[in-house]
C-alpha atoms as a PDB file:
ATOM      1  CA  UNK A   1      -4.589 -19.043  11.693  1.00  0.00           C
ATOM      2  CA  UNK A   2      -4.030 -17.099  15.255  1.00  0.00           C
ATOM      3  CA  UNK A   3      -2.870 -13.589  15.236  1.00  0.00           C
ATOM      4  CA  UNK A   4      -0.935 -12.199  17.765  1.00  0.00           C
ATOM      5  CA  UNK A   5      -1.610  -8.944  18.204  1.00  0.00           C
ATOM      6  CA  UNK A   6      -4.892  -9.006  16.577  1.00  0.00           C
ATOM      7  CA  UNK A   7      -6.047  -5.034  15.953  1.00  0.00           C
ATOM      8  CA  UNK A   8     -10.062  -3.938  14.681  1.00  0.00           C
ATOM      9  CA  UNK A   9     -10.933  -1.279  12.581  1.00  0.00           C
ATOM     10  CA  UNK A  10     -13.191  -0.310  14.384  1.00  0.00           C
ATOM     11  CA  UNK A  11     -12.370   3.455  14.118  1.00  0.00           C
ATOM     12  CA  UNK A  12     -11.929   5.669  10.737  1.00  0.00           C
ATOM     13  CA  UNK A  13      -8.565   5.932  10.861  1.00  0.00           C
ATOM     14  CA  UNK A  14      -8.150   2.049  12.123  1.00  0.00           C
ATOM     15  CA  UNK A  15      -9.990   1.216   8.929  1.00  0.00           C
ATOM     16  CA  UNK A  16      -7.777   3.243   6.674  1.00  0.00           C
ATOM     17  CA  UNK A  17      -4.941   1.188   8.117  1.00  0.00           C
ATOM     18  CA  UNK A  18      -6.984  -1.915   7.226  1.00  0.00           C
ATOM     19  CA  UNK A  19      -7.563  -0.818   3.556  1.00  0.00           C
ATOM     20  CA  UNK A  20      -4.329   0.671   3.089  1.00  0.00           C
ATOM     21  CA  UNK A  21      -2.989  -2.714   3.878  1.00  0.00           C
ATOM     22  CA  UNK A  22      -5.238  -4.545   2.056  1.00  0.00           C
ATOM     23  CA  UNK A  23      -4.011  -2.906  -0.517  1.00  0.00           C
ATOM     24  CA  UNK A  24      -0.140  -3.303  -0.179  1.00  0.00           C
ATOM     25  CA  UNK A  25      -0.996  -7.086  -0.388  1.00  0.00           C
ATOM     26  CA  UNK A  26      -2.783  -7.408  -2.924  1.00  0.00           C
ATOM     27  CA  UNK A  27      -0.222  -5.306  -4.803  1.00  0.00           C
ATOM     28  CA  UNK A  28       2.225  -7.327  -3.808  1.00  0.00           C
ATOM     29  CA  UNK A  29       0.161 -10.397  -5.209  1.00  0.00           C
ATOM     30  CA  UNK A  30       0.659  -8.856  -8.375  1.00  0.00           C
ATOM     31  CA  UNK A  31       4.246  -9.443  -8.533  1.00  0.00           C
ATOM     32  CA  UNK A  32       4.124 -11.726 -12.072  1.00  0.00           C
ATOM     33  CA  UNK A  33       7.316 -13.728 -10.749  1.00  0.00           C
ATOM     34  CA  UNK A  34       6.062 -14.964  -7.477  1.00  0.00           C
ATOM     35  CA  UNK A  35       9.226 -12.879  -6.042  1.00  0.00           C
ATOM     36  CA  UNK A  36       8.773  -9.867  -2.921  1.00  0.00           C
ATOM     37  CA  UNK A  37      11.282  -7.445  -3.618  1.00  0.00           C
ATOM     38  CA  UNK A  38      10.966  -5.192  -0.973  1.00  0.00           C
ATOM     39  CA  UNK A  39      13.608  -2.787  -1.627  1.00  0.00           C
ATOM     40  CA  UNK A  40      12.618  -0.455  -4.425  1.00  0.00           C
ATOM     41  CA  UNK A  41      16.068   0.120  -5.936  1.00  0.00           C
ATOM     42  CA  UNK A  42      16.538  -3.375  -6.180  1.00  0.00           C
ATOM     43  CA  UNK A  43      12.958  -3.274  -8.489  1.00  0.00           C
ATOM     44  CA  UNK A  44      14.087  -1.122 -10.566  1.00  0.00           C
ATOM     45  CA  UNK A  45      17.483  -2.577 -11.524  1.00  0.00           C
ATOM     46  CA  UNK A  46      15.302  -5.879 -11.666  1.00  0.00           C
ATOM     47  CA  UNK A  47      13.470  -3.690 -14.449  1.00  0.00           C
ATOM     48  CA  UNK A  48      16.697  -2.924 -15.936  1.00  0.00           C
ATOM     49  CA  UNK A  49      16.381   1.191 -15.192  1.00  0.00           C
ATOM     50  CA  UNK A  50      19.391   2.875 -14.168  1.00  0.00           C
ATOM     51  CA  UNK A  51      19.836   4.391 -10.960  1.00  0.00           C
ATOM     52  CA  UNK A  52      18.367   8.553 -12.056  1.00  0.00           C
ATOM     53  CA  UNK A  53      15.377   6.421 -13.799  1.00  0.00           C
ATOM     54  CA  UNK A  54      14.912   4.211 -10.317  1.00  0.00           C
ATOM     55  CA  UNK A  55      14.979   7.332  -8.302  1.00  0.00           C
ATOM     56  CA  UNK A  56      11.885   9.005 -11.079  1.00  0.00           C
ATOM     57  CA  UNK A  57      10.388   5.952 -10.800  1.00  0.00           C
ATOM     58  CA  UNK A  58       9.840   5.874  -6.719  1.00  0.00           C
ATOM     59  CA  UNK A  59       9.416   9.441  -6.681  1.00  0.00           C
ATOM     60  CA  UNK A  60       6.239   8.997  -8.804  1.00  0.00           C
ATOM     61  CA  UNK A  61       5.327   5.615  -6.819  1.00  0.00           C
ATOM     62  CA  UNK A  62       5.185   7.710  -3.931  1.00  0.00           C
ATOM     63  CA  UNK A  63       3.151  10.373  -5.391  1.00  0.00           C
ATOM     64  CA  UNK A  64       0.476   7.429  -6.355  1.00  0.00           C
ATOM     65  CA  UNK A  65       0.504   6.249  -2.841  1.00  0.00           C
ATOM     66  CA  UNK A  66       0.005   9.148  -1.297  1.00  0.00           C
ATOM     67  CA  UNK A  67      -3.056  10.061  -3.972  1.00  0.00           C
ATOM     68  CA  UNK A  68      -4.657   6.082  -2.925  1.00  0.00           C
ATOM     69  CA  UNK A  69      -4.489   7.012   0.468  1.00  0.00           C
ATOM     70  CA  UNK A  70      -5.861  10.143   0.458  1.00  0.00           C
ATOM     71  CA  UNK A  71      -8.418   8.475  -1.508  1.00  0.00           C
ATOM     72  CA  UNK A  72      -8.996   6.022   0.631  1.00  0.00           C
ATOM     73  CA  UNK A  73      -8.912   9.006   3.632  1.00  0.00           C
ATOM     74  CA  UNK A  74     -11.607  10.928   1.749  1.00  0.00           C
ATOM     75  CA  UNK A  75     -13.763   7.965   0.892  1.00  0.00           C
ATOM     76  CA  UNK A  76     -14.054   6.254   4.642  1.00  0.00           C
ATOM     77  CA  UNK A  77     -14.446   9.334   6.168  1.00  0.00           C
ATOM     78  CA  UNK A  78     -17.414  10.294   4.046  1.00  0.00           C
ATOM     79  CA  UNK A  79     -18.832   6.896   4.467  1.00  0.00           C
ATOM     80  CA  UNK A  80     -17.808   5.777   8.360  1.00  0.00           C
ATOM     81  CA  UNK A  81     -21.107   4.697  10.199  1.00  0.00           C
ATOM     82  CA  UNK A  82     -19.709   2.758  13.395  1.00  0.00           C
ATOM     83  CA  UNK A  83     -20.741  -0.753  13.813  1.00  0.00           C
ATOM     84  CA  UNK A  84     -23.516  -0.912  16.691  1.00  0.00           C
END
């Protein structure tokens, strides 16, 4: 399969793009119904949660994310040895 605009993580922050997005899929593969809801509103009324609950809920989605990615931050940059 061709990609256009093919990128390389060939830099610490390229490869925190990488992972981060590596990561976004395969949460999105977790999705039990086979259904990408991208707006997350629309989740939480899927869930059944009113409107005050949706807003908690993203709130603290948002908090995890940004935790993960400074995770993932802290971890390559500790690690990064450039490919030779």
């Amino acid at each position: 399969m061709a990609t256009k605009n093919r990128q390389t993580a060939n830099t610490p922050d390229a490869y925190k793009a990488y992972l981060m997005e590596v990561l976004v899929t395969l949460a999105t593969r977790e999705n039990q119904t086979g259904m990408i809801i991208t707006d997350p509103a629309l989740v939480a009324e899927k869930w059944g949660l009113s409107p005050s609950d949706s807003a908690d809920g993203i709130k603290k989605a948002c908090n995890i994310l940004s935790a993960v990615k400074l995770f993932i931050s802290k971890a390559v940059d500790d690690n990064w040895k450039p490919n030779k």
